[in-house]
PDB file of N, CA and C in Angstrom:
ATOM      1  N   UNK A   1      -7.971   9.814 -88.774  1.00  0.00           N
ATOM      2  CA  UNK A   1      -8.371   8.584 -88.133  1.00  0.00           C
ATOM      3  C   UNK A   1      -9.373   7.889 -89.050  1.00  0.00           C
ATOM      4  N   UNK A   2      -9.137   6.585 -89.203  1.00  0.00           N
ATOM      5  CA  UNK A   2     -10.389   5.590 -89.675  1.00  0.00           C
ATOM      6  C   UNK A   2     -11.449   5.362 -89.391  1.00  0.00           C
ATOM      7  N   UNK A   3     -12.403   5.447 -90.474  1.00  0.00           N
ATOM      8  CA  UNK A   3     -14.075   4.847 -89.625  1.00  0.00           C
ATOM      9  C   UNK A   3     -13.682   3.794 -89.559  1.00  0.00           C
ATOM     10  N   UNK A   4     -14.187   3.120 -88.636  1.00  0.00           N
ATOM     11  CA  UNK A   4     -14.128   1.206 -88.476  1.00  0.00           C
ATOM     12  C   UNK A   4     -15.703   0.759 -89.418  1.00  0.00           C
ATOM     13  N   UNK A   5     -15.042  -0.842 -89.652  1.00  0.00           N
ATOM     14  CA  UNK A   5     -15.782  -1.498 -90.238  1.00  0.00           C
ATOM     15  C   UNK A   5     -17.071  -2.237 -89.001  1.00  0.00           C
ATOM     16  N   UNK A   6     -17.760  -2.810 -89.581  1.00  0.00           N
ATOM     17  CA  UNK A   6     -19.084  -3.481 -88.314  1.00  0.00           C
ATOM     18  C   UNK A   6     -19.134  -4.704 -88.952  1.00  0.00           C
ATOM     19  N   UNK A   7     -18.914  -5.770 -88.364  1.00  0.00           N
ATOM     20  CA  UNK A   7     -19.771  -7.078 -88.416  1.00  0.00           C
ATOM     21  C   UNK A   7     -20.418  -7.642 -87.090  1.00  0.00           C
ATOM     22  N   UNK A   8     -21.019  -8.279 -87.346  1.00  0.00           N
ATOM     23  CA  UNK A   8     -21.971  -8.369 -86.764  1.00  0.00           C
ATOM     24  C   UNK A   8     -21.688  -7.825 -84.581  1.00  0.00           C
ATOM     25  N   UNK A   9     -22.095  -6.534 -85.049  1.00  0.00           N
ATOM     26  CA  UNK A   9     -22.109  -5.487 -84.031  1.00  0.00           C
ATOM     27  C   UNK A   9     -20.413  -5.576 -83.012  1.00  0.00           C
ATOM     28  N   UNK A  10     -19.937  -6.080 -83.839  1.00  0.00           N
ATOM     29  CA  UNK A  10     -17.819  -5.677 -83.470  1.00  0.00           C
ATOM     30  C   UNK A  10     -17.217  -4.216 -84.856  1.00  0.00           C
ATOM     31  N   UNK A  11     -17.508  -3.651 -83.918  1.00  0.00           N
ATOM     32  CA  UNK A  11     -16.002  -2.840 -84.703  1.00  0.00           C
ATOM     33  C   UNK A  11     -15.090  -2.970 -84.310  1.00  0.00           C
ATOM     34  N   UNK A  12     -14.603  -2.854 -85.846  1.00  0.00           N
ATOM     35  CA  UNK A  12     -13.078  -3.412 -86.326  1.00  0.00           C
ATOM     36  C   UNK A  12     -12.831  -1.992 -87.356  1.00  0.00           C
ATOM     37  N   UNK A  13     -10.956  -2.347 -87.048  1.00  0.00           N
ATOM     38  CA  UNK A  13     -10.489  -2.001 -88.204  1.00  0.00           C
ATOM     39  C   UNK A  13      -9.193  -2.554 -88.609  1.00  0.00           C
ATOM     40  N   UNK A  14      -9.117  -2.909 -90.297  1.00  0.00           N
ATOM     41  CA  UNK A  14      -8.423  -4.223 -90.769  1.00  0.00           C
ATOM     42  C   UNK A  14      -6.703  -3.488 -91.202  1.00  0.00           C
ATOM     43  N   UNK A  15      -5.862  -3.547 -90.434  1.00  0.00           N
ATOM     44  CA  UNK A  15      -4.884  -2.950 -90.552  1.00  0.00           C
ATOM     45  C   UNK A  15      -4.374  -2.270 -91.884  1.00  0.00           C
ATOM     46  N   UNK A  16      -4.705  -3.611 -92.751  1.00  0.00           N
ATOM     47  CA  UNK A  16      -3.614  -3.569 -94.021  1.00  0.00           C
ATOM     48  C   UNK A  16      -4.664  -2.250 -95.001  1.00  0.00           C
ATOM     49  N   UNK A  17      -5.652  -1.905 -94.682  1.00  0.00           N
ATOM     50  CA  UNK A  17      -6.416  -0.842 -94.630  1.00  0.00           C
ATOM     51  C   UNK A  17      -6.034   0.455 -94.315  1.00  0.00           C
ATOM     52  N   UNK A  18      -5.184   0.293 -93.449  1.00  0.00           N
ATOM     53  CA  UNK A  18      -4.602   2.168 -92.781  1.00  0.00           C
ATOM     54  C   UNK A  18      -3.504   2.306 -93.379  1.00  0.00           C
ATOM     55  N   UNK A  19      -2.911   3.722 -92.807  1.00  0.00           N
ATOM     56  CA  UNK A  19      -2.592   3.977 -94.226  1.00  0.00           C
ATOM     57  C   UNK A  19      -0.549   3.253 -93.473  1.00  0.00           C
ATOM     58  N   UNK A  20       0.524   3.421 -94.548  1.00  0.00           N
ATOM     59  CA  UNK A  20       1.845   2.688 -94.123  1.00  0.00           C
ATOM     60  C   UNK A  20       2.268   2.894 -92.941  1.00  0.00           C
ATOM     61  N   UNK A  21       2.798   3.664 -92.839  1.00  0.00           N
ATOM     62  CA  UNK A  21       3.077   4.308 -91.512  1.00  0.00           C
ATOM     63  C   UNK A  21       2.121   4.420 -89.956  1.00  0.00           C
ATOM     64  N   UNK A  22       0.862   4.395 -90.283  1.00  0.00           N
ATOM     65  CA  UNK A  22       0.034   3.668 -88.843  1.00  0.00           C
ATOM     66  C   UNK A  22       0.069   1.898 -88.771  1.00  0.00           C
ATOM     67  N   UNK A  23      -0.072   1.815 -89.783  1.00  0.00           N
ATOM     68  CA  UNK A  23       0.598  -0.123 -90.205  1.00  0.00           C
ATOM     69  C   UNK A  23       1.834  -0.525 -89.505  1.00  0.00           C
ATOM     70  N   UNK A  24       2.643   0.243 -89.490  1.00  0.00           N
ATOM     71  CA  UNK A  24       3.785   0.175 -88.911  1.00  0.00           C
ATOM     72  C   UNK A  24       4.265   0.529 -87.843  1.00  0.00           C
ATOM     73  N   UNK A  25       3.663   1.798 -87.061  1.00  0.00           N
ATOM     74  CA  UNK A  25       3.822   1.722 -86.000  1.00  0.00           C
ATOM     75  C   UNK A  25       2.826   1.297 -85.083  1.00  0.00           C
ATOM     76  N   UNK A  26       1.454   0.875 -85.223  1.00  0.00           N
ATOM     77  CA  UNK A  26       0.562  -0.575 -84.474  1.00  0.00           C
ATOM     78  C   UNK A  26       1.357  -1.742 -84.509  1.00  0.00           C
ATOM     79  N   UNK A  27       1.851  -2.488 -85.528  1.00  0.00           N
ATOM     80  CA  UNK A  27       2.969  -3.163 -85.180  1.00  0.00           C
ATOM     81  C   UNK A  27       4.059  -3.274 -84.012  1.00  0.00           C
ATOM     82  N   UNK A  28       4.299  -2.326 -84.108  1.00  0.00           N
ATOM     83  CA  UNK A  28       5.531  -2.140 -83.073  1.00  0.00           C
ATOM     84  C   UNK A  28       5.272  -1.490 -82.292  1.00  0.00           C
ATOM     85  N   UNK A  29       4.040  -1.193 -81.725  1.00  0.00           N
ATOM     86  CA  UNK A  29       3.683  -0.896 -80.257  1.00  0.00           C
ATOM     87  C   UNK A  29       2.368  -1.648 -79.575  1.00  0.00           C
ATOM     88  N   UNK A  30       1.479  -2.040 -80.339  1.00  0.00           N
ATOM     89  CA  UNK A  30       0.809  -2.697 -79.627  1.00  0.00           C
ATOM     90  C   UNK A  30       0.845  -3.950 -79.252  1.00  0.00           C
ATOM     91  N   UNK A  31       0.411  -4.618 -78.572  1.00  0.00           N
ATOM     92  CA  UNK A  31       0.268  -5.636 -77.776  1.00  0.00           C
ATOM     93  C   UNK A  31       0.090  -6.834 -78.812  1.00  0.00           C
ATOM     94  N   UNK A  32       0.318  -7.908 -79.167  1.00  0.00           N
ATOM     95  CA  UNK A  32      -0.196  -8.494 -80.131  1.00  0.00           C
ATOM     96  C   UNK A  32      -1.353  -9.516 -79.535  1.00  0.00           C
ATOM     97  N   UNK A  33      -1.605  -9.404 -78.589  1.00  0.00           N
ATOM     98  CA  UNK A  33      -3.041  -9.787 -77.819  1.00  0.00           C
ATOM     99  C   UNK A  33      -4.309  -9.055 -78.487  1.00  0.00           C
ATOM    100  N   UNK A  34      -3.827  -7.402 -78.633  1.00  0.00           N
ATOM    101  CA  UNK A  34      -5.109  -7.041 -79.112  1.00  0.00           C
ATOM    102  C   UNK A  34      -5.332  -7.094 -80.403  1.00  0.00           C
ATOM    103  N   UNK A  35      -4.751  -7.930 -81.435  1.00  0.00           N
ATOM    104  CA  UNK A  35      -5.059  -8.653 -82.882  1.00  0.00           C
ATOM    105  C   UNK A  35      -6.130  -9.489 -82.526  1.00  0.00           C
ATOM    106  N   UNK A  36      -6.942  -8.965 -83.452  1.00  0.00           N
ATOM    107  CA  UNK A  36      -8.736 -10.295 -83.537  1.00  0.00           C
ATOM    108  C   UNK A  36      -7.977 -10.420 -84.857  1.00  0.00           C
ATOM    109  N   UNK A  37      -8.868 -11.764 -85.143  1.00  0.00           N
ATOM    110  CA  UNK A  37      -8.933 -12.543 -86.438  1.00  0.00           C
ATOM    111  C   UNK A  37     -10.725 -12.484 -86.622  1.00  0.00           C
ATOM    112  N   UNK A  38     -11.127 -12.195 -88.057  1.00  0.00           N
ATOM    113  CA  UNK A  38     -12.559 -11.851 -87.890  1.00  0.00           C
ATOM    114  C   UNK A  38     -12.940 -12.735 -89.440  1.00  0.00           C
ATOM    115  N   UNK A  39     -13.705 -14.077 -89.103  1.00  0.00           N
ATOM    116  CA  UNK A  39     -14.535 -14.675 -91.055  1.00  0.00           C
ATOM    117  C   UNK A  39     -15.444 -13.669 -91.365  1.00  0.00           C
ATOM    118  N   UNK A  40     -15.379 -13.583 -92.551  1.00  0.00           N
ATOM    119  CA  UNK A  40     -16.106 -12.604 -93.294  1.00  0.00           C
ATOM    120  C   UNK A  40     -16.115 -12.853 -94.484  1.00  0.00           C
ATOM    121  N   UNK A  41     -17.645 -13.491 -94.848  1.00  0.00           N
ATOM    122  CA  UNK A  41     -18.140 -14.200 -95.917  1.00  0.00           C
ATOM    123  C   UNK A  41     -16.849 -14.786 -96.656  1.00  0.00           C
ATOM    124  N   UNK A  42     -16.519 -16.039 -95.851  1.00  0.00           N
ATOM    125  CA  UNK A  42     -15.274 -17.364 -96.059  1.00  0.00           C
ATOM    126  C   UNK A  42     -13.764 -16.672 -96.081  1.00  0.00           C
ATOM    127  N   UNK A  43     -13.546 -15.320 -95.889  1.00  0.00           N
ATOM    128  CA  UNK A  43     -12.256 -14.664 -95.911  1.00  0.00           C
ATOM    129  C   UNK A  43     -12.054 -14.331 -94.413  1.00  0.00           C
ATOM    130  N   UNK A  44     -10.911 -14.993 -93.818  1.00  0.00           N
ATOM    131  CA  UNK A  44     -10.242 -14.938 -92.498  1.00  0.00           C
ATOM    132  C   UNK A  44      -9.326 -13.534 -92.354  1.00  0.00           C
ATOM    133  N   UNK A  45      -9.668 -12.777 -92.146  1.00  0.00           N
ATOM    134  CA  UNK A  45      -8.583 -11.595 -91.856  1.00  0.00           C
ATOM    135  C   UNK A  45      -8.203 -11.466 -90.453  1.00  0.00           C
ATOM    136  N   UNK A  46      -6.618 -11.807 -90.039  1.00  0.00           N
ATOM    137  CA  UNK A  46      -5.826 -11.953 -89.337  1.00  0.00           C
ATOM    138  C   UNK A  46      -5.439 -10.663 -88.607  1.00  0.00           C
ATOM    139  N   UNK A  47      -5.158  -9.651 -89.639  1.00  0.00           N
ATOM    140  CA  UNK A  47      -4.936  -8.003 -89.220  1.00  0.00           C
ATOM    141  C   UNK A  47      -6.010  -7.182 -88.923  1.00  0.00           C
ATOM    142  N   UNK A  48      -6.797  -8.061 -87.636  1.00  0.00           N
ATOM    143  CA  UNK A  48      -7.804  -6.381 -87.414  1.00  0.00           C
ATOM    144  C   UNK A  48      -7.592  -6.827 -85.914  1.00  0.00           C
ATOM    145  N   UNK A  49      -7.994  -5.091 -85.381  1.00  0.00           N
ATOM    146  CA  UNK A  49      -7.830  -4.340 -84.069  1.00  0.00           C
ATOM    147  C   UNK A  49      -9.066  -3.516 -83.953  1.00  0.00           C
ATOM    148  N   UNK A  50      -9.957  -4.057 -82.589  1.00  0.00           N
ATOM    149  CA  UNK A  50     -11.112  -3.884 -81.979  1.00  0.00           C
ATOM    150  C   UNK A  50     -10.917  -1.889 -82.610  1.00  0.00           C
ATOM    151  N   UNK A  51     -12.037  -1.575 -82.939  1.00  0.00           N
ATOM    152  CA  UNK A  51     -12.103   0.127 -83.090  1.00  0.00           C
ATOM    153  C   UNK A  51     -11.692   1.459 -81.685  1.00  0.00           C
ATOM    154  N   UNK A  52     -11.420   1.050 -80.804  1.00  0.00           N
ATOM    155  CA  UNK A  52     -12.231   1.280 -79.544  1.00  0.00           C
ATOM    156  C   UNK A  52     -10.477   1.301 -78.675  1.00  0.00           C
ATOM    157  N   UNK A  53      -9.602   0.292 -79.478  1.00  0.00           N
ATOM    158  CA  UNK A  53      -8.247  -0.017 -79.188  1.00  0.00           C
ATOM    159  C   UNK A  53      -7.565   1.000 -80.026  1.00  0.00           C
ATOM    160  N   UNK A  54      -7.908   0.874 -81.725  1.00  0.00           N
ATOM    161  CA  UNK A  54      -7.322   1.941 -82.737  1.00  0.00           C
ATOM    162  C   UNK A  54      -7.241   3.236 -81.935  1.00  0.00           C
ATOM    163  N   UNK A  55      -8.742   3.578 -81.759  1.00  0.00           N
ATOM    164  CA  UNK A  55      -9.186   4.819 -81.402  1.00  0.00           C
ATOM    165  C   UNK A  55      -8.313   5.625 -80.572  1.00  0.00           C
ATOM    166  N   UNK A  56      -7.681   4.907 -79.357  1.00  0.00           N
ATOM    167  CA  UNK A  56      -7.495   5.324 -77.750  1.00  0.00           C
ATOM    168  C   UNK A  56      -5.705   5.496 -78.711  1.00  0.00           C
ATOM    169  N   UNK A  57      -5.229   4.484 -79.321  1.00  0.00           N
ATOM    170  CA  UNK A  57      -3.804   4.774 -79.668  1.00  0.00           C
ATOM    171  C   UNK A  57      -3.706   5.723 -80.607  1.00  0.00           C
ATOM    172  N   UNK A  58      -4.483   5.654 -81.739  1.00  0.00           N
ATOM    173  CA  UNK A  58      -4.635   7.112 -82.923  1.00  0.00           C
ATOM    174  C   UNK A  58      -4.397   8.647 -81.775  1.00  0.00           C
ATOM    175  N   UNK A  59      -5.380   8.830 -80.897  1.00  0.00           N
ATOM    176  CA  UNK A  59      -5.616   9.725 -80.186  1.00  0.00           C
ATOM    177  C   UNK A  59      -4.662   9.770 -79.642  1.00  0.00           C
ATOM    178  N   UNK A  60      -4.164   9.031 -78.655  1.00  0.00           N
ATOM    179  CA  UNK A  60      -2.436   8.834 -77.905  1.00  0.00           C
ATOM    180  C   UNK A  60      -1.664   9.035 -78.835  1.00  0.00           C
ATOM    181  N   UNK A  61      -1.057   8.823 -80.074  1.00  0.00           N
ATOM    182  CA  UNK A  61      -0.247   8.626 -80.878  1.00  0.00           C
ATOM    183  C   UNK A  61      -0.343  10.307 -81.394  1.00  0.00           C
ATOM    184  N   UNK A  62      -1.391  10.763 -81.959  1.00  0.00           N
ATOM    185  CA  UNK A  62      -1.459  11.775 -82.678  1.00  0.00           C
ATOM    186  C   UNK A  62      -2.084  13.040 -82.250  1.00  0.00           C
ATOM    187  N   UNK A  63      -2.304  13.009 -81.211  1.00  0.00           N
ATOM    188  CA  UNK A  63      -2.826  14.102 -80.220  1.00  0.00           C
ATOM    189  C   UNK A  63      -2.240  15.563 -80.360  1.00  0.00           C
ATOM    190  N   UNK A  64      -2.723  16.641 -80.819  1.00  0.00           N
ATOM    191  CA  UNK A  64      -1.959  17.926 -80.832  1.00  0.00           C
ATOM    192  C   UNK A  64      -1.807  18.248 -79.618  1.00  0.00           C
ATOM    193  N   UNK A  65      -0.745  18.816 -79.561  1.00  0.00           N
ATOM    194  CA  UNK A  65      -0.436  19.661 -77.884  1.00  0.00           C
ATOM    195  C   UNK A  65      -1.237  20.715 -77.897  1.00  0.00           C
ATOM    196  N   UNK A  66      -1.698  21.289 -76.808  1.00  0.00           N
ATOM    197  CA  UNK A  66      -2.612  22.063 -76.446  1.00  0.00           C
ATOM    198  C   UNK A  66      -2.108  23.362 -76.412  1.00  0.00           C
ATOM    199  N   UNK A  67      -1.989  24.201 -76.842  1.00  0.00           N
ATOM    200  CA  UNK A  67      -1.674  26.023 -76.988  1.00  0.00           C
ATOM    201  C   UNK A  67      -2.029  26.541 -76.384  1.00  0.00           C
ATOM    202  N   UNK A  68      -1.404  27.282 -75.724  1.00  0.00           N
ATOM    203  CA  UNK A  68      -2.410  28.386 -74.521  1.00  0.00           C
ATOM    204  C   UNK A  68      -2.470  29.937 -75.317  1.00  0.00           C
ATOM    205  N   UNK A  69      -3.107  30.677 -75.940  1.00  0.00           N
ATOM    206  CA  UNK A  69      -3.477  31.685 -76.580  1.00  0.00           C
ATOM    207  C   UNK A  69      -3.588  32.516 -75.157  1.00  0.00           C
ATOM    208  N   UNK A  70      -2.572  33.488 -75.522  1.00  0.00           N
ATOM    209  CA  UNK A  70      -2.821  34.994 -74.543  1.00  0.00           C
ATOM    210  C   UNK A  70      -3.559  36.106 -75.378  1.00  0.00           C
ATOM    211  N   UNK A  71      -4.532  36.514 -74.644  1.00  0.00           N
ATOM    212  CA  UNK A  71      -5.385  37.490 -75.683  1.00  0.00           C
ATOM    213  C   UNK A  71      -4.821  39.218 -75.115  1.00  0.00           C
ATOM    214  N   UNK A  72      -4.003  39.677 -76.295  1.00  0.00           N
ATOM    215  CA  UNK A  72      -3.304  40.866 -77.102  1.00  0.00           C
ATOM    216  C   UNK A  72      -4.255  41.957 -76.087  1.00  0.00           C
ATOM    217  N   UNK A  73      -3.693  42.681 -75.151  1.00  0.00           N
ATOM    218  CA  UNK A  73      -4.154  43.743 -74.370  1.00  0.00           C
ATOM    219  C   UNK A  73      -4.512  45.026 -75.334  1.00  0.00           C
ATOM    220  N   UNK A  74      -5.548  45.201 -75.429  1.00  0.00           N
ATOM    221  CA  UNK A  74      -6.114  46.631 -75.937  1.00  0.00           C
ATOM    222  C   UNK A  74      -5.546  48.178 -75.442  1.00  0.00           C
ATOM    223  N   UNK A  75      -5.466  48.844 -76.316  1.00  0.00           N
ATOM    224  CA  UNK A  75      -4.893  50.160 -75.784  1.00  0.00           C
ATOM    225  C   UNK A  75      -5.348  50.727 -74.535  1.00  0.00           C
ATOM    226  N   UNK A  76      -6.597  50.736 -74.609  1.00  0.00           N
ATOM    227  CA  UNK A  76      -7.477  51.028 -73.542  1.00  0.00           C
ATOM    228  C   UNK A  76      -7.184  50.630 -71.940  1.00  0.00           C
ATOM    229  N   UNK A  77      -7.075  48.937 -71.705  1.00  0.00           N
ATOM    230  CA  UNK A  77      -6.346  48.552 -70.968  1.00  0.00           C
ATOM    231  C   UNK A  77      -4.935  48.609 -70.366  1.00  0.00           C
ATOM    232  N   UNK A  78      -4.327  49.051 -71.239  1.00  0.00           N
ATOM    233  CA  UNK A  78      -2.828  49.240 -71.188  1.00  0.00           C
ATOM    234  C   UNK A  78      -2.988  50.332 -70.649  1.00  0.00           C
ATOM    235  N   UNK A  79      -3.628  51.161 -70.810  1.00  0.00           N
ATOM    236  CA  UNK A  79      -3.711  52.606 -70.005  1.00  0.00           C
ATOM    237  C   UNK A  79      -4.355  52.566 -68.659  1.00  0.00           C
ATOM    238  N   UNK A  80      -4.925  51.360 -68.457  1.00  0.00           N
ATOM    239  CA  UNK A  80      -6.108  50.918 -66.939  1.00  0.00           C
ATOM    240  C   UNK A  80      -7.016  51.758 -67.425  1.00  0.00           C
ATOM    241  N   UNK A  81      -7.458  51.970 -68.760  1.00  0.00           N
ATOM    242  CA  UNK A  81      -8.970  52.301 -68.739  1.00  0.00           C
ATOM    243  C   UNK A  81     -10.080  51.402 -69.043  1.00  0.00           C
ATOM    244  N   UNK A  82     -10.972  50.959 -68.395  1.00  0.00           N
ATOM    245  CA  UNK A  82     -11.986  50.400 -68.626  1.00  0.00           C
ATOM    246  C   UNK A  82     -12.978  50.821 -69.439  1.00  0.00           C
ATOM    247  N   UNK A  83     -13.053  49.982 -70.689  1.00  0.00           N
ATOM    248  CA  UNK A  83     -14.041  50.194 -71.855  1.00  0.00           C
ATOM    249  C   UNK A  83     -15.178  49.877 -70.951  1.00  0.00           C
ATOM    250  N   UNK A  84     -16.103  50.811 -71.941  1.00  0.00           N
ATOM    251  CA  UNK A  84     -18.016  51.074 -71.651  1.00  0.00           C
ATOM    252  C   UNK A  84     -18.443  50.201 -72.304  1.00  0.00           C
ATOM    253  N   UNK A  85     -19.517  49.051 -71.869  1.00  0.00           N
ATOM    254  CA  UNK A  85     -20.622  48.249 -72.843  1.00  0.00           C
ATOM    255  C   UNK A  85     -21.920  49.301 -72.931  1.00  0.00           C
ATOM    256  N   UNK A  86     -22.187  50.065 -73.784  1.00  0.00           N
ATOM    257  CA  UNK A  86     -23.140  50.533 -73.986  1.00  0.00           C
ATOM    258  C   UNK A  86     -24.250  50.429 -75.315  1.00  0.00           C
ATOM    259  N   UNK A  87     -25.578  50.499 -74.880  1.00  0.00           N
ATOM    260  CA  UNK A  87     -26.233  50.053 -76.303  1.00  0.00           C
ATOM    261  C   UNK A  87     -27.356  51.268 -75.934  1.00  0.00           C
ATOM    262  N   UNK A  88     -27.917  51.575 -77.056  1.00  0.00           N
ATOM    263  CA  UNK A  88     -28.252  52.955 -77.202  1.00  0.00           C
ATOM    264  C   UNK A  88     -29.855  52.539 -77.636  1.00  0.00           C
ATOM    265  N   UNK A  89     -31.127  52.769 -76.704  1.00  0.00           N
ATOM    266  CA  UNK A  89     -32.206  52.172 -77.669  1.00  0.00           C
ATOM    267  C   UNK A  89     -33.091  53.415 -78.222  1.00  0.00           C
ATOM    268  N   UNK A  90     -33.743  53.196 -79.273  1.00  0.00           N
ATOM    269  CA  UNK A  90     -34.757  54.329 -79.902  1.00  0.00           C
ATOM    270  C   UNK A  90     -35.874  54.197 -79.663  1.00  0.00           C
ATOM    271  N   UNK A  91     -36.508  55.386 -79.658  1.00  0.00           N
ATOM    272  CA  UNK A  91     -37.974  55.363 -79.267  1.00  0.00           C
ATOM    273  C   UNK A  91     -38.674  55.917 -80.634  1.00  0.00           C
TER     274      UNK A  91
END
């Protein structure tokens, strides 16, 4: 995911900036409502999307599925024996 850029306290991030393939599919799924146009010292950039919009679709878009890890039964258990926590102190 992209850091966004700041002007004057808007984050942004300027499409033609990410990398081809997120270029391309923001295109063709988002809304074209959520395109800002932002001046920046006399340069008009047409291709930026509030940070906050990127963010929520990056995350939607690229989200790993969640794994459920089963933790590997110990010999001990497998037998129904219950391991001892014991700690031993010195004098």
């Amino acid at each position: 995911m992209e850091n966004p850029k700041l002007y004057k306290g808007i984050e942004y991030v300027q499409l033609n900036e990410l990398p081809e393939d997120q270029q391309r599919r923001i295109r063709e799924l988002l809304n074209q409502e959520l395109f800002i146009k932002i001046l920046v010292d006399g340069h008009l950039h047409q291709d930026c999307i509030l940070y906050k919009d990127y963010k929520y679709w990056f995350e939607g878009t690229f989200k790993a599925p969640i794994q459920e890890v089963k933790a590997e039964a110990s010999p001990a258990a497998a037998e129904g024996v219950a391991p001892l926590n014991i700690s031993i102190a010195k004098s």
